[in-house]
C-alpha atoms as a PDB file:
ATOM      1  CA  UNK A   1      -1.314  10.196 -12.991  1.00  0.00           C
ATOM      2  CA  UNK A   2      -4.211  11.601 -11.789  1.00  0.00           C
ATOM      3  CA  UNK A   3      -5.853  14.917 -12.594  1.00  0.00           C
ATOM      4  CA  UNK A   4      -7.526  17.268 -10.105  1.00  0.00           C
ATOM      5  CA  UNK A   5      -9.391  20.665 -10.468  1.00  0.00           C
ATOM      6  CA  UNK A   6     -10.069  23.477  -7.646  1.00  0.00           C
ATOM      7  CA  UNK A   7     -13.348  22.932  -7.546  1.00  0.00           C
ATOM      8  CA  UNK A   8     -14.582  18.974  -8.174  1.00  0.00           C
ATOM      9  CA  UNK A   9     -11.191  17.245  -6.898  1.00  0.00           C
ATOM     10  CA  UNK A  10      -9.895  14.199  -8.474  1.00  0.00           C
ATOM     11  CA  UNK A  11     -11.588  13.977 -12.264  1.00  0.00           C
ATOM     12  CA  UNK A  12      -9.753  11.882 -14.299  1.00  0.00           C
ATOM     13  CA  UNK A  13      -6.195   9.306 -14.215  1.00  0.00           C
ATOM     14  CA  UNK A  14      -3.999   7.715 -16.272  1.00  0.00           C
ATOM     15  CA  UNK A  15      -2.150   4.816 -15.541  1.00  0.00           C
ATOM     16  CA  UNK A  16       1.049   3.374 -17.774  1.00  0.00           C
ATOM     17  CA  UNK A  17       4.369   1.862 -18.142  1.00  0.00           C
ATOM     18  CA  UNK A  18       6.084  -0.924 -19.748  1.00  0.00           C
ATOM     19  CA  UNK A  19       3.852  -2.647 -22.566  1.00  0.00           C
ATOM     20  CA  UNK A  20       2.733  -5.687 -20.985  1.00  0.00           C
ATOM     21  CA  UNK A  21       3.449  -8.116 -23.736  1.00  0.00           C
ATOM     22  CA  UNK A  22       7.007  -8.094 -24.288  1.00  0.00           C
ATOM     23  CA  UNK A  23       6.754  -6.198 -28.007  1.00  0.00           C
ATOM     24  CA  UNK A  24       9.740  -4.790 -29.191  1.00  0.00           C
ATOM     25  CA  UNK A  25       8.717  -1.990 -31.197  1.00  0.00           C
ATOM     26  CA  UNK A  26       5.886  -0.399 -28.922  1.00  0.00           C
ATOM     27  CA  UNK A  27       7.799  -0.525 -25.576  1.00  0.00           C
ATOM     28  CA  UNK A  28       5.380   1.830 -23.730  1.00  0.00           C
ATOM     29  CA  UNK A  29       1.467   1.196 -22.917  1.00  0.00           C
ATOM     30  CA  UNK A  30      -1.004   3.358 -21.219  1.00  0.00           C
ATOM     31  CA  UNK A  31      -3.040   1.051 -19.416  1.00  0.00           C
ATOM     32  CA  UNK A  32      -6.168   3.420 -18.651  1.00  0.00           C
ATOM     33  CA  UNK A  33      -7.021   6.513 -18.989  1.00  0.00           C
ATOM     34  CA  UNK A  34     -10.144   7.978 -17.555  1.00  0.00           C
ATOM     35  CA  UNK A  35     -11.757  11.456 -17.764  1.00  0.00           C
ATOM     36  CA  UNK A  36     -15.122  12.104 -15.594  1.00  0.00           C
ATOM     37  CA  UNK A  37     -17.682  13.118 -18.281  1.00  0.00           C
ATOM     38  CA  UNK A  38     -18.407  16.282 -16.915  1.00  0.00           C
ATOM     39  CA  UNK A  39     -14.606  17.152 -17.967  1.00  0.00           C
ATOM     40  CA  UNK A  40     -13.989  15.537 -21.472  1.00  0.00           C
ATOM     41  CA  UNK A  41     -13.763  18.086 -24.628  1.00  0.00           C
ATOM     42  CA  UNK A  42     -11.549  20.338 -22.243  1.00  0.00           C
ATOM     43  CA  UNK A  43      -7.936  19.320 -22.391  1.00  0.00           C
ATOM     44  CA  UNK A  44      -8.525  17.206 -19.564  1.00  0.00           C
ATOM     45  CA  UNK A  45      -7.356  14.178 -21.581  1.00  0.00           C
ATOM     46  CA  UNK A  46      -4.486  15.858 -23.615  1.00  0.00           C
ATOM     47  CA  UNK A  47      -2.846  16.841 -20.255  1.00  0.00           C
ATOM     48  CA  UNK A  48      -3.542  13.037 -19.217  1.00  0.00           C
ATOM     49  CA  UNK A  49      -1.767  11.965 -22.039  1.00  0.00           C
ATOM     50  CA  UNK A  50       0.845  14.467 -22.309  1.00  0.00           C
ATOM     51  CA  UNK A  51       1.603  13.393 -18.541  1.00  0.00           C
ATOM     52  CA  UNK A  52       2.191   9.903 -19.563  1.00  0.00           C
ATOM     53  CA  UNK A  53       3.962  10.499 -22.787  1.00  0.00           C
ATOM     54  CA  UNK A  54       6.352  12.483 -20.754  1.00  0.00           C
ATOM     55  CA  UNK A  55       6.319   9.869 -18.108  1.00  0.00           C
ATOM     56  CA  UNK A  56       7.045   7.076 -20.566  1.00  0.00           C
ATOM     57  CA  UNK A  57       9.849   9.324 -22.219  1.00  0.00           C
ATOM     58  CA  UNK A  58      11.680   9.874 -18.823  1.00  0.00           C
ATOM     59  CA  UNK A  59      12.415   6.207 -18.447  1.00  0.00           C
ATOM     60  CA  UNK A  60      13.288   5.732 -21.815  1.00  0.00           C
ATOM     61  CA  UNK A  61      10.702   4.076 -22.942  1.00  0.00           C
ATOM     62  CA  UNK A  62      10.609   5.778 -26.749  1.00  0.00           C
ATOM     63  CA  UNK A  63       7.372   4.453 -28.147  1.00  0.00           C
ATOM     64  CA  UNK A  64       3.778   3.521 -27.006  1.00  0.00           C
ATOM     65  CA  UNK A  65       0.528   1.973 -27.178  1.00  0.00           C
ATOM     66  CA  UNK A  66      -2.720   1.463 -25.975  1.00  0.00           C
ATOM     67  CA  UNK A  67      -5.386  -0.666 -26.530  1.00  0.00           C
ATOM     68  CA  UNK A  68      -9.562   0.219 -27.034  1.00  0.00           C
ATOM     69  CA  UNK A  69     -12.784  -1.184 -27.707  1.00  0.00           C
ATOM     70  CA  UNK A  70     -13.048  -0.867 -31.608  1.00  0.00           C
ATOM     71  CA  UNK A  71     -16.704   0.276 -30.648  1.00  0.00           C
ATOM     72  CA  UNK A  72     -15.353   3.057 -28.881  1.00  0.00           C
ATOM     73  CA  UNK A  73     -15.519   5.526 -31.417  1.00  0.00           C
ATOM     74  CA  UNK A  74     -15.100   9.250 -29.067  1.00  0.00           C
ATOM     75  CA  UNK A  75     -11.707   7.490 -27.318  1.00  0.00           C
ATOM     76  CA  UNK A  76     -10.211   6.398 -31.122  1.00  0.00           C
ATOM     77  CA  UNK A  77     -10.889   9.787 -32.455  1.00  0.00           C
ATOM     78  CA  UNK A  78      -9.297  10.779 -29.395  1.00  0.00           C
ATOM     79  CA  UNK A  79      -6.019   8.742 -30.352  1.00  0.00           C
ATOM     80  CA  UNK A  80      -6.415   9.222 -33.621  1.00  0.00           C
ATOM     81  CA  UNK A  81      -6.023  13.268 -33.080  1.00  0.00           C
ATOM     82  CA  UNK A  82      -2.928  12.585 -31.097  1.00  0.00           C
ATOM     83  CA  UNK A  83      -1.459  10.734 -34.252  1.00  0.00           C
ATOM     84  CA  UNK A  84      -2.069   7.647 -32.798  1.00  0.00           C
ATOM     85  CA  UNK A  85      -1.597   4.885 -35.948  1.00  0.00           C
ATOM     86  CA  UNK A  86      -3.881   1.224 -35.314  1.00  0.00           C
ATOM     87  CA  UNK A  87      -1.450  -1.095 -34.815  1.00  0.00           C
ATOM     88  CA  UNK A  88      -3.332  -4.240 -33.753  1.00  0.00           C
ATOM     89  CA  UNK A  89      -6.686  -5.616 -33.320  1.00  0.00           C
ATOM     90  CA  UNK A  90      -7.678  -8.836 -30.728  1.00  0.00           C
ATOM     91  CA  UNK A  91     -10.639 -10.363 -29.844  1.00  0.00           C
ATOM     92  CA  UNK A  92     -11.658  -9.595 -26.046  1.00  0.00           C
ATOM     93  CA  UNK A  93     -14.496 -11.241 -23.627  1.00  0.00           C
ATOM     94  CA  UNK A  94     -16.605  -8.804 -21.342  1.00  0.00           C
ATOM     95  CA  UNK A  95     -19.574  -9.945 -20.159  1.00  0.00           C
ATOM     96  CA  UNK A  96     -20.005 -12.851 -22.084  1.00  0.00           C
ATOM     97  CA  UNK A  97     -19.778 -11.086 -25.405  1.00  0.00           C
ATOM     98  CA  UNK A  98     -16.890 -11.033 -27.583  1.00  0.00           C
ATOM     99  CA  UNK A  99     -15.692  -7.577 -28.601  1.00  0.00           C
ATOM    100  CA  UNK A 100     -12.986  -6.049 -30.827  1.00  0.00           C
ATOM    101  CA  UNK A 101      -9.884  -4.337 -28.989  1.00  0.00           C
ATOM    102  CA  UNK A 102      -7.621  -2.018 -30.984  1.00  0.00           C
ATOM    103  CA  UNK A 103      -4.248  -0.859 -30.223  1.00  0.00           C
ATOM    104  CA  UNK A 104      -3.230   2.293 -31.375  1.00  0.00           C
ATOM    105  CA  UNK A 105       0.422   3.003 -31.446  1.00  0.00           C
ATOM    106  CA  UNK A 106       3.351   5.784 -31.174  1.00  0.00           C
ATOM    107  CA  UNK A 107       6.595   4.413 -32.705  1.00  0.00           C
ATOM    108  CA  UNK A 108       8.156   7.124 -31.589  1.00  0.00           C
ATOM    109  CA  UNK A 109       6.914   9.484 -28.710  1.00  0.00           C
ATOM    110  CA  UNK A 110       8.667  12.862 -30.110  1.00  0.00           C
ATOM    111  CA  UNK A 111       6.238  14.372 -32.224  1.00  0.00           C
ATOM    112  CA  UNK A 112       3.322  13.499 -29.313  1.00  0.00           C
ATOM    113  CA  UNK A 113       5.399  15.164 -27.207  1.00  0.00           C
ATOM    114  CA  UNK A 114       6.760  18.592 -29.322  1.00  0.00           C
ATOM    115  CA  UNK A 115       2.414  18.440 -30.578  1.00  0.00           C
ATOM    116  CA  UNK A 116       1.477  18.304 -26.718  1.00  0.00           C
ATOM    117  CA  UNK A 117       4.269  21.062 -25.718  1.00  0.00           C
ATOM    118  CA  UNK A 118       2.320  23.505 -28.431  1.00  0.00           C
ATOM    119  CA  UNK A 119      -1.178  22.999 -27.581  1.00  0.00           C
ATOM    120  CA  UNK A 120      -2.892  25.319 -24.143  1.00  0.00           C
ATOM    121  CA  UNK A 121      -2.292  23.452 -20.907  1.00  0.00           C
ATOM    122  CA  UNK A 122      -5.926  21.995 -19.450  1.00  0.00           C
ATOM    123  CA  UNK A 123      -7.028  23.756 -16.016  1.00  0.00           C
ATOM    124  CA  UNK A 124      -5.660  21.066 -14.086  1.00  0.00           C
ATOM    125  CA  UNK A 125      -2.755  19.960 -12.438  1.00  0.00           C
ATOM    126  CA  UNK A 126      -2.004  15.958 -13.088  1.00  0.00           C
ATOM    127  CA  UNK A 127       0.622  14.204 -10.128  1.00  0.00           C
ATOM    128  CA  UNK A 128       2.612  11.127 -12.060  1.00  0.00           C
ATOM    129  CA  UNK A 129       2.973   7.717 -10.634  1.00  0.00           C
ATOM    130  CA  UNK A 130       4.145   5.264 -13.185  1.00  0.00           C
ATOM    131  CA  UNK A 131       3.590   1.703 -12.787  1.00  0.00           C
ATOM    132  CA  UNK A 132       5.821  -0.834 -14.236  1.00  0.00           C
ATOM    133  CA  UNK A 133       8.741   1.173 -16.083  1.00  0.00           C
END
């Protein structure tokens, strides 16, 4: 999915589809989701998500997760808002460090979708392409 605006062009994506690990209750994964600075705290990311919820949804894939650096505190507030619940935590290697990588998960995608359906659409328009499902 990416998301575009009128005036700066492409600003953020999202990229998901089937959870990569083979676990039976989270079926679902978004694998990235990015939002150009100059766009976050606008919707930008809701729409993102909402996009890949819907996405995930449409090829029956109920329930979701995605993973983030447990030092990431704006992205798991993000999550968090969206009723995201942490699900699982693993060790990860970047740069020769060893960090903490959360997964927050969506057993079921309903309510993220009926909570995404209420809220004001962002000023963008988001094209889906889902990987993997």
């Amino acid at each position: 999915m990416i998301a575009e605006d009128h005036v700066a062009g492409v600003i953020g994506f999202a990229a998901a589809g089937r959870e990569r690990s083979g676990d039976p209750t989270y079926r679902g994964e978004v694998y990235a989701i990015y939002i150009l600075p100059s766009h976050q705290r606008h919707g930008c990311g809701r729409a993102l998500m909402r996009a890949a919820t819907r996405g995930l949804a449409d090829v029956r894939l109920p329930s979701m997760l995605v993973w983030v650096l447990e030092a990431n505190a704006p992205a798991r507030a993000f999550y968090e808002a969206l009723g995201g619940s942490v699900v699982r935590h693993q060790p990860i290697e970047i740069g020769g460090a060893t960090l903490t990588d959360i997964a927050y998960g969506w057993a079921d995608l309903a309510p993220l979708l009926e909570t995404a359906a209420t809220r004001r659409p962002a000023p963008l328009r988001a094209r889906r392409r889902l990987r993997g499902a």
